[in-house]
PDB file of N, CA and C in Angstrom:
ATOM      1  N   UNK A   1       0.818  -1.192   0.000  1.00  0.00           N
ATOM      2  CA  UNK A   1       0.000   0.000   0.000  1.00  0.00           C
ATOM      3  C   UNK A   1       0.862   1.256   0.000  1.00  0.00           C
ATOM      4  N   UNK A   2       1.998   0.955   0.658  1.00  0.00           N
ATOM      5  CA  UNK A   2       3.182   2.569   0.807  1.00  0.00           C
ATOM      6  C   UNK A   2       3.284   2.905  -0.529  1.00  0.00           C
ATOM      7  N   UNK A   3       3.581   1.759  -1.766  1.00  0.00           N
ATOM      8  CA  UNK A   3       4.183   2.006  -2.980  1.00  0.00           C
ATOM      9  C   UNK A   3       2.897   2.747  -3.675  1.00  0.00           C
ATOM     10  N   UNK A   4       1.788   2.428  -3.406  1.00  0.00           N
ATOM     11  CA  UNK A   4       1.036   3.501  -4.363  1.00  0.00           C
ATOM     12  C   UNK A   4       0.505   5.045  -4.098  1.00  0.00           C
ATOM     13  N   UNK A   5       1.124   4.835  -2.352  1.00  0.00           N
ATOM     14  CA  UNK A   5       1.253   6.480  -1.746  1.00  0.00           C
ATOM     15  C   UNK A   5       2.412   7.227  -2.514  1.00  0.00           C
ATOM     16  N   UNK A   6       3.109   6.200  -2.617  1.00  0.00           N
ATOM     17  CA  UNK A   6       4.780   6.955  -3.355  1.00  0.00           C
ATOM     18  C   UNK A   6       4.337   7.236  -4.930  1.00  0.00           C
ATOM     19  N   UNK A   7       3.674   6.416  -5.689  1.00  0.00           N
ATOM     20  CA  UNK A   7       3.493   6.837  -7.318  1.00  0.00           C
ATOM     21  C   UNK A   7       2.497   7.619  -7.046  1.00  0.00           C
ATOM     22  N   UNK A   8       1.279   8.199  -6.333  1.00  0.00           N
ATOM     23  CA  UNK A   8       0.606   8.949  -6.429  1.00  0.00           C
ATOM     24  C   UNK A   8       1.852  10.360  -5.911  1.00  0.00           C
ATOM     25  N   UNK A   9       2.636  10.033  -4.944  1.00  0.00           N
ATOM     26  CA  UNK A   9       2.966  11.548  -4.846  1.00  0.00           C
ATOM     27  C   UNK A   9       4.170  11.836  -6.261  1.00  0.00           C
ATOM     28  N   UNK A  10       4.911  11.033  -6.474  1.00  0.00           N
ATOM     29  CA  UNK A  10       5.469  11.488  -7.544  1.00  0.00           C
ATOM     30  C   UNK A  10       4.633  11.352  -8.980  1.00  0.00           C
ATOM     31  N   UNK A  11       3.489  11.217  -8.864  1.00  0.00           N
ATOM     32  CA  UNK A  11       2.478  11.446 -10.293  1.00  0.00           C
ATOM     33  C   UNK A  11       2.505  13.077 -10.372  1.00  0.00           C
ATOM     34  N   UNK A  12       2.392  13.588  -8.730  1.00  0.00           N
ATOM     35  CA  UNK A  12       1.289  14.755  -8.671  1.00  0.00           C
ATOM     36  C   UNK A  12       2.556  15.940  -9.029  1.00  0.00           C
ATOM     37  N   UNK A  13       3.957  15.343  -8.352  1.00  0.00           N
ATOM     38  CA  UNK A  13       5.119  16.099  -9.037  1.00  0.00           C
ATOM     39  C   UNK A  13       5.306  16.176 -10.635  1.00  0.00           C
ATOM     40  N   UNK A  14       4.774  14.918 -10.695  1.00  0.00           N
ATOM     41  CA  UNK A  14       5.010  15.049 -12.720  1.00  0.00           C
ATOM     42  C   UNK A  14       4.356  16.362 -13.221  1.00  0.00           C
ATOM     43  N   UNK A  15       3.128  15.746 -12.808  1.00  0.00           N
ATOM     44  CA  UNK A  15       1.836  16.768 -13.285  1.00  0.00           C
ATOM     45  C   UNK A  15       2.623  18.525 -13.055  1.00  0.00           C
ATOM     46  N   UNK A  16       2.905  18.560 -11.510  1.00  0.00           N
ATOM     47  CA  UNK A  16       3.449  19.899 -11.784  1.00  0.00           C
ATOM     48  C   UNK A  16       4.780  20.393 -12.990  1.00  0.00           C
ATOM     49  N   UNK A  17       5.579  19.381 -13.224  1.00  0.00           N
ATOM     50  CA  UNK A  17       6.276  19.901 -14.338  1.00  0.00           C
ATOM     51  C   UNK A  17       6.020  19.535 -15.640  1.00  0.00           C
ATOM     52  N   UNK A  18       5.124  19.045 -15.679  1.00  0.00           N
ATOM     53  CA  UNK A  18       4.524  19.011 -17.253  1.00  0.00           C
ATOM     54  C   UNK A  18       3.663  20.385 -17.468  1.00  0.00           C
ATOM     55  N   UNK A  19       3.142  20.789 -16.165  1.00  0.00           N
ATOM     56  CA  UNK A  19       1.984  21.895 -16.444  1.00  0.00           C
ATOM     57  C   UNK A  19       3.227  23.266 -16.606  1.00  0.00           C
ATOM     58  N   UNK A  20       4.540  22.973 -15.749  1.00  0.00           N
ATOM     59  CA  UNK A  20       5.564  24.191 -16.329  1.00  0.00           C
ATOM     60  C   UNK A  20       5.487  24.483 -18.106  1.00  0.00           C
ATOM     61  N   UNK A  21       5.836  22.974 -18.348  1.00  0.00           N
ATOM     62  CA  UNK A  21       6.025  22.965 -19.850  1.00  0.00           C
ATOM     63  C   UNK A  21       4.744  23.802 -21.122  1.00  0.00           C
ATOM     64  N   UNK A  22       3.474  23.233 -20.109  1.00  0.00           N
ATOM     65  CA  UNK A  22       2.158  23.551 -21.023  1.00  0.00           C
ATOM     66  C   UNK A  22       2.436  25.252 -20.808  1.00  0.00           C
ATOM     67  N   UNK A  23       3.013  25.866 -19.615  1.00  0.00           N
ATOM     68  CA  UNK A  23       2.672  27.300 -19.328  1.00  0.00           C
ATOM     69  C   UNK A  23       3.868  27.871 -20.612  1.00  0.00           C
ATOM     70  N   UNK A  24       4.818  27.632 -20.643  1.00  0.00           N
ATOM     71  CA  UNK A  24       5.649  28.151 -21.294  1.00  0.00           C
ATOM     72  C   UNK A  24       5.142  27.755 -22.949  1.00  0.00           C
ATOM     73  N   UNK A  25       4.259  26.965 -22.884  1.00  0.00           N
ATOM     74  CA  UNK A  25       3.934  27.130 -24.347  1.00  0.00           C
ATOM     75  C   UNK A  25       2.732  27.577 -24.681  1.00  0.00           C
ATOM     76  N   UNK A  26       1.893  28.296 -23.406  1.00  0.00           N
ATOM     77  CA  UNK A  26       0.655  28.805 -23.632  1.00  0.00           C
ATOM     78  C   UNK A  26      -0.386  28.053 -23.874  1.00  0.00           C
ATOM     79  N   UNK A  27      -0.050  26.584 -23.694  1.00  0.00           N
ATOM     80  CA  UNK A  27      -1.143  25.350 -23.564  1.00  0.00           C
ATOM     81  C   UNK A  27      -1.716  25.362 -22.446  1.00  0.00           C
ATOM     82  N   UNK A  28      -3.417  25.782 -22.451  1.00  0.00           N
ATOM     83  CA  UNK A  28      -4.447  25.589 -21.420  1.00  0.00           C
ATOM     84  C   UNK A  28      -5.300  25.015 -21.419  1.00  0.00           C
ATOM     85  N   UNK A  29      -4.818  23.959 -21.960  1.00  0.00           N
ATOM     86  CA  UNK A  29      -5.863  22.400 -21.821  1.00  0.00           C
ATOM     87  C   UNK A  29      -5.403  21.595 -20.850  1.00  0.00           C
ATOM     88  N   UNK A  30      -6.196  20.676 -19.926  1.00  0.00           N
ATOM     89  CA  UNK A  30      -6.029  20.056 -18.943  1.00  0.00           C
ATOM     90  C   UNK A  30      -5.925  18.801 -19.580  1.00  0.00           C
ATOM     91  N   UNK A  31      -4.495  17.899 -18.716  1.00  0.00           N
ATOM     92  CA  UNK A  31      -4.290  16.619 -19.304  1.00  0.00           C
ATOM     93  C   UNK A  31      -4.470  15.566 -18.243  1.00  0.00           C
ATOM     94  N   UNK A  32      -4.723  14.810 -18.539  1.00  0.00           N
ATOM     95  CA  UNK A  32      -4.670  13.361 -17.593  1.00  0.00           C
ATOM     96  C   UNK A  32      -3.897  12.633 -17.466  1.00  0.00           C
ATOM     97  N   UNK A  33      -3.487  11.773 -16.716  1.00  0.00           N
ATOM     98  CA  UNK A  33      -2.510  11.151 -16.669  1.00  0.00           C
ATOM     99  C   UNK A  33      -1.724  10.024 -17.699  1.00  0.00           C
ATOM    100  N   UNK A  34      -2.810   9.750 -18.695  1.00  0.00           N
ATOM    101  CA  UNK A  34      -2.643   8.503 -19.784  1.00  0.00           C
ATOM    102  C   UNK A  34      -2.743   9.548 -20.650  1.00  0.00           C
ATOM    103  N   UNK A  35      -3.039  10.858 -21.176  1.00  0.00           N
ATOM    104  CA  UNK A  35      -3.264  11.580 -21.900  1.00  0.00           C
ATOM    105  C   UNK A  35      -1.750  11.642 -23.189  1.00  0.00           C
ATOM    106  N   UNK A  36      -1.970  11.886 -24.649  1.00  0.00           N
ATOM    107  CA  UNK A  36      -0.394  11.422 -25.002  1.00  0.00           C
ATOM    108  C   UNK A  36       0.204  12.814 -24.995  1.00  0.00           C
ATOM    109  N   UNK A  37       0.508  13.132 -24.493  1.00  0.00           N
ATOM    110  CA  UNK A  37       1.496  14.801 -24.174  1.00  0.00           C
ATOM    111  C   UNK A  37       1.479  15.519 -26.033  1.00  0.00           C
ATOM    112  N   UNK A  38       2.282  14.674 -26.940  1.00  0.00           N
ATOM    113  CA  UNK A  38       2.372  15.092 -28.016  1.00  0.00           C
ATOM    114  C   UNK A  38       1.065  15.386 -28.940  1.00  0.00           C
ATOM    115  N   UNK A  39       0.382  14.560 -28.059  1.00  0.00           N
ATOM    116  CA  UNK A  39      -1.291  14.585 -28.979  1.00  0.00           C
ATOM    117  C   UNK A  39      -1.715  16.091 -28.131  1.00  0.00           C
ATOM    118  N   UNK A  40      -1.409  16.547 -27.019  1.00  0.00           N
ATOM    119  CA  UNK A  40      -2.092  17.551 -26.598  1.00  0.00           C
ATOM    120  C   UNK A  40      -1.162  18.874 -26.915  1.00  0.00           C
ATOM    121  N   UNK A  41      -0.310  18.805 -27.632  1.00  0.00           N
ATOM    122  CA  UNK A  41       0.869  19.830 -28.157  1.00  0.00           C
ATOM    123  C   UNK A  41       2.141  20.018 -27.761  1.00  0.00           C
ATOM    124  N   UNK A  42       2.894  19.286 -27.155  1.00  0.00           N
ATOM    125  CA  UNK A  42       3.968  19.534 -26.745  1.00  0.00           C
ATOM    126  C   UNK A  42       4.863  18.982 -27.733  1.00  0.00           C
ATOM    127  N   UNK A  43       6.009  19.774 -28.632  1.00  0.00           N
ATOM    128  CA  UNK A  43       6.956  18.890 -29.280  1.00  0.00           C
ATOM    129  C   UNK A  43       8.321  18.266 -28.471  1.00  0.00           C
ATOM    130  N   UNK A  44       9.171  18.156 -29.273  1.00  0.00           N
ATOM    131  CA  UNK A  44      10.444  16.728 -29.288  1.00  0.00           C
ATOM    132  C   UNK A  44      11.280  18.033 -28.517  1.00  0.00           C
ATOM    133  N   UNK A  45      11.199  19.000 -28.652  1.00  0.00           N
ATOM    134  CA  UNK A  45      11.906  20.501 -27.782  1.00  0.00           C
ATOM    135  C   UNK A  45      11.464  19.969 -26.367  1.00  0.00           C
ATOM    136  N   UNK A  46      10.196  20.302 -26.319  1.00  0.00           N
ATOM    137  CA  UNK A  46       9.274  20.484 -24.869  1.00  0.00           C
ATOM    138  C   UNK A  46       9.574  19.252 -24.325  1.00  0.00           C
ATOM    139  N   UNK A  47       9.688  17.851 -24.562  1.00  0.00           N
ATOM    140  CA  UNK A  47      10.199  16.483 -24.532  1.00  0.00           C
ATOM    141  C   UNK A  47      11.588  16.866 -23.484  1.00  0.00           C
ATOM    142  N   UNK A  48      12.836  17.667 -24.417  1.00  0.00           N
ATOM    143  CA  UNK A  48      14.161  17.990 -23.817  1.00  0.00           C
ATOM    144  C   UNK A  48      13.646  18.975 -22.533  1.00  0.00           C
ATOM    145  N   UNK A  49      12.684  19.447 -22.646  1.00  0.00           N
ATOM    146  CA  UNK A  49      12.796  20.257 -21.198  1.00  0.00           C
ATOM    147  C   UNK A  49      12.294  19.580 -20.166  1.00  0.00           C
ATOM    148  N   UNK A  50      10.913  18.757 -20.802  1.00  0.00           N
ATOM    149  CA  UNK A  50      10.354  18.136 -19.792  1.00  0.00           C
ATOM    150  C   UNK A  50      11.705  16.991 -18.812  1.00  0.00           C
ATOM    151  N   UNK A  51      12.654  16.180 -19.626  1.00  0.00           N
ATOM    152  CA  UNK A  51      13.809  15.921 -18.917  1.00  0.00           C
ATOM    153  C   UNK A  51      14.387  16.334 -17.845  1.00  0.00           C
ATOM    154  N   UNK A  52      14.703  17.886 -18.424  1.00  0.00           N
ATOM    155  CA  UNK A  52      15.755  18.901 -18.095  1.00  0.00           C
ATOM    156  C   UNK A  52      14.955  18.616 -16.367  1.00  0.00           C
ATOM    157  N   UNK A  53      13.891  19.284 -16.711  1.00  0.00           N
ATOM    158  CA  UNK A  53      12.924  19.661 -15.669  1.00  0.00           C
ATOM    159  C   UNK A  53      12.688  18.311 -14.455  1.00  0.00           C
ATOM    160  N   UNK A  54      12.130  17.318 -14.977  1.00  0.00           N
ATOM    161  CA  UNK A  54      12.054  16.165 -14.303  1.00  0.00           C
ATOM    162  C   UNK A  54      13.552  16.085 -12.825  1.00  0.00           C
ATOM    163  N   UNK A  55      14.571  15.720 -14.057  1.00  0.00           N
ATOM    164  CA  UNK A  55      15.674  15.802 -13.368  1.00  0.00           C
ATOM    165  C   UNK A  55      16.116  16.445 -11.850  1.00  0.00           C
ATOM    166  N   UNK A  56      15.656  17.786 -12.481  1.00  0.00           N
ATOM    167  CA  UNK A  56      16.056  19.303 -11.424  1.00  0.00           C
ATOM    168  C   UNK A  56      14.663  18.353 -10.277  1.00  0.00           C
ATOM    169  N   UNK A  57      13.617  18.432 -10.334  1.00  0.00           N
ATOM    170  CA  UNK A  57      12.639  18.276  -9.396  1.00  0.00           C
ATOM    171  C   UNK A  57      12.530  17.327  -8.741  1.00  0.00           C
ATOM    172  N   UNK A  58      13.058  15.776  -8.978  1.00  0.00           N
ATOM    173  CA  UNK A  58      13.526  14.404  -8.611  1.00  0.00           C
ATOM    174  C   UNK A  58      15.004  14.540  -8.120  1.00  0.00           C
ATOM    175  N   UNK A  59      16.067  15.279  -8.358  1.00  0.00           N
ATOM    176  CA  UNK A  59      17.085  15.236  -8.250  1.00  0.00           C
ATOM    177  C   UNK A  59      17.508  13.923  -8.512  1.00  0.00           C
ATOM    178  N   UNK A  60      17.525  13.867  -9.596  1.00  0.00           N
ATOM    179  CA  UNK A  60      18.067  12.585 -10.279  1.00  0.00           C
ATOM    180  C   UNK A  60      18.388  12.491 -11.407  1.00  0.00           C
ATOM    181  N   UNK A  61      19.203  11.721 -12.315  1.00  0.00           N
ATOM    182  CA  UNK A  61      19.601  11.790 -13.819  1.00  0.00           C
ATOM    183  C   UNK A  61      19.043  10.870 -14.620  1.00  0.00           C
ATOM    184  N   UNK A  62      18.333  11.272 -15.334  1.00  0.00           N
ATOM    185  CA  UNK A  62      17.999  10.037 -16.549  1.00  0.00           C
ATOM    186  C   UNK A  62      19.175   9.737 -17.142  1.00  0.00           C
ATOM    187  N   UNK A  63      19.248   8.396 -17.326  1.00  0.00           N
ATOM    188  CA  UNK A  63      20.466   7.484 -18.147  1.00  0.00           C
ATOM    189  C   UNK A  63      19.810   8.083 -19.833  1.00  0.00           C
ATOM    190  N   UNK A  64      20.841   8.359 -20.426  1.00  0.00           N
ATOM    191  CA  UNK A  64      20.731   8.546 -22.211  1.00  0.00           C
ATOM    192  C   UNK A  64      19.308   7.702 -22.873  1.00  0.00           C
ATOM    193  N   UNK A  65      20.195   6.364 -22.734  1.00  0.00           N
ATOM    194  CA  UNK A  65      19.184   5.609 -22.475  1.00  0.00           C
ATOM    195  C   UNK A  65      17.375   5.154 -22.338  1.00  0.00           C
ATOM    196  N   UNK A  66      17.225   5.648 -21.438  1.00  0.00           N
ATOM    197  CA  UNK A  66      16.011   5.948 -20.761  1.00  0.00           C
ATOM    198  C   UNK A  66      14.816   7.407 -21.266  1.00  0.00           C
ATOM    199  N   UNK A  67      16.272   8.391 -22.178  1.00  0.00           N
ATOM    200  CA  UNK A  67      15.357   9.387 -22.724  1.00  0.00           C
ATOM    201  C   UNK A  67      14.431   8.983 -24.369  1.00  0.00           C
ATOM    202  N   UNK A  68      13.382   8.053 -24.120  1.00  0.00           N
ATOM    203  CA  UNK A  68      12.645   7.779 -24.881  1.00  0.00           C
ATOM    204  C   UNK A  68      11.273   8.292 -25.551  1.00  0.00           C
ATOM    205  N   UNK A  69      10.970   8.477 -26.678  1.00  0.00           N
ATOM    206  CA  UNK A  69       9.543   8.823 -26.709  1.00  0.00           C
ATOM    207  C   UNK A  69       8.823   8.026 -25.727  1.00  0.00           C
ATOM    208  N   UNK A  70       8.670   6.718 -25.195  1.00  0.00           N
ATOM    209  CA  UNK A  70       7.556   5.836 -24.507  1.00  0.00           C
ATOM    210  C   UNK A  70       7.889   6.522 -23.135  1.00  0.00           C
ATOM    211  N   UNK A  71       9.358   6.963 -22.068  1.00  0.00           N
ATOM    212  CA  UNK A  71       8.767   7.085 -21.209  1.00  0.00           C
ATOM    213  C   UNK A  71       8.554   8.123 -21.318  1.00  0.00           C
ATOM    214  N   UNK A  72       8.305   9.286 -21.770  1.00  0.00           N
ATOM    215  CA  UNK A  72       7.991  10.699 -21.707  1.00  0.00           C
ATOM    216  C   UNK A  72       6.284  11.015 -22.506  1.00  0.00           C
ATOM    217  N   UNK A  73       5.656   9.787 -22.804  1.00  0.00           N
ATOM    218  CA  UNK A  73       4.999   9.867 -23.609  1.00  0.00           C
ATOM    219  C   UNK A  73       3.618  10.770 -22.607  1.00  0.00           C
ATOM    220  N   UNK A  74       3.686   9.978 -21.258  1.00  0.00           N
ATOM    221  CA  UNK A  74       2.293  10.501 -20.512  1.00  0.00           C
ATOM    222  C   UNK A  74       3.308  10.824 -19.511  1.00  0.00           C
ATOM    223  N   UNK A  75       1.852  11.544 -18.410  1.00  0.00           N
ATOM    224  CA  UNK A  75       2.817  11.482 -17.125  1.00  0.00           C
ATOM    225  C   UNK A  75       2.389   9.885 -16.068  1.00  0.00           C
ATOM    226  N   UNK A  76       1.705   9.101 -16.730  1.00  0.00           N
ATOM    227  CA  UNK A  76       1.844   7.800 -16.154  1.00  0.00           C
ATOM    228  C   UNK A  76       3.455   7.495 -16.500  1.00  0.00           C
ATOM    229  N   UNK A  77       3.846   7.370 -17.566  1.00  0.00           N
ATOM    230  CA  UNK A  77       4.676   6.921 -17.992  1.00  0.00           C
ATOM    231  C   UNK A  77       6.037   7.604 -17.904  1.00  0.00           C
ATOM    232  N   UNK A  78       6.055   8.919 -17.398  1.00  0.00           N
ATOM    233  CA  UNK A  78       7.132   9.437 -16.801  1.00  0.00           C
ATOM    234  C   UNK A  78       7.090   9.345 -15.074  1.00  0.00           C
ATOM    235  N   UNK A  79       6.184   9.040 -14.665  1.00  0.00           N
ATOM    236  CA  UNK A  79       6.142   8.856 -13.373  1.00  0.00           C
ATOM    237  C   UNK A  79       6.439   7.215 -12.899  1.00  0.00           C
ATOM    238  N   UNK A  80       6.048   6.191 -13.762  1.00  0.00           N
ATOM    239  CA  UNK A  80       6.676   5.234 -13.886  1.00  0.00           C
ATOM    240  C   UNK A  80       8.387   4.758 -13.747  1.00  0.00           C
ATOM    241  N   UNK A  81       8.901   5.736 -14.718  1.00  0.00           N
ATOM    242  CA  UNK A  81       9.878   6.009 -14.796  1.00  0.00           C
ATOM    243  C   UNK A  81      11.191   6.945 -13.784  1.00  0.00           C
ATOM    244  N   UNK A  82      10.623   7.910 -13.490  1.00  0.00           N
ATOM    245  CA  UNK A  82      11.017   8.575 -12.143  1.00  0.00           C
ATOM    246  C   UNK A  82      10.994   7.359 -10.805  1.00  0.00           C
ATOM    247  N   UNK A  83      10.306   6.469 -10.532  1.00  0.00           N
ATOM    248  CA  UNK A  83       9.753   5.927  -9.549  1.00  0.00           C
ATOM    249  C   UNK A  83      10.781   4.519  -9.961  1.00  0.00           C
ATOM    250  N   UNK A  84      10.900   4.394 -11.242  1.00  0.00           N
ATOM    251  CA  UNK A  84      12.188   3.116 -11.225  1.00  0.00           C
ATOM    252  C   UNK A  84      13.561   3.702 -11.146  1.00  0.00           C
ATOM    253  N   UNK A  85      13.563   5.028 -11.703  1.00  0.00           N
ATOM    254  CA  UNK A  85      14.911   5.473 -11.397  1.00  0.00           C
ATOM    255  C   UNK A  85      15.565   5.331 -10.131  1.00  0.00           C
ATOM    256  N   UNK A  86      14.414   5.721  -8.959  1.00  0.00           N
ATOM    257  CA  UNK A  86      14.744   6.486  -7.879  1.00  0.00           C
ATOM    258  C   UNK A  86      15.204   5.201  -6.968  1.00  0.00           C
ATOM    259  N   UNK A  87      14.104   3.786  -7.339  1.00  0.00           N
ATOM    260  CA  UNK A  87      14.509   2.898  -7.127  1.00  0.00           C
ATOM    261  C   UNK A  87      15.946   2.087  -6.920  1.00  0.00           C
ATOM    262  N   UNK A  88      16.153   2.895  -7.976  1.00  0.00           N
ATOM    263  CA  UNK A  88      18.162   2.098  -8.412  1.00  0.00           C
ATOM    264  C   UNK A  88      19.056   3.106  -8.060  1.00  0.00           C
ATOM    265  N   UNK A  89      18.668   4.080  -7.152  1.00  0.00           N
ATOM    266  CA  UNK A  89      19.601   4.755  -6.904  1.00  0.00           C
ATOM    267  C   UNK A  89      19.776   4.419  -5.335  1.00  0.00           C
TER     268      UNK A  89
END
């Protein structure tokens, strides 16, 4: 039960830096968590920040690796990802 207190709180961190990304691009549509980021406007740029960003707010490094369209695709799927990182560290 702890582990889905932990992906809900680092979901709700995603959400806040994805919504950085939507502000800086003047996107004011509300997304969901399975929602596909690129389907709601964000390009392969906004992708490199959303990283940049992740990183700074997790204090943690994505491996090269790991910077994929699939996990950056939602914020399920970057929160997935944050949550295995943090794991192996």
């Amino acid at each position: 039960m702890k582990e889905k207190t932990h992906d809900f709180a680092s979901e709700r961190r995603v959400v806040t830096v994805v919504q950085q990304v939507f502000e800086q691009r003047s996107i004011s549509r509300s997304v969901g968590a399975d929602d596909v980021l690129m389907e709601v406007g964000l390009t392969s740029l906004d992708t490199v920040k959303l990283v940049l960003l992740v990183e700074s707010e997790f204090d943690l490094m994505v491996p090269l690796s790991e910077i994929t369209p699939g996990n950056f695709r939602t914020i399920s799927t970057i929160s997935r990802l944050v949550n295995r990182l943090q794991k192996n560290t």
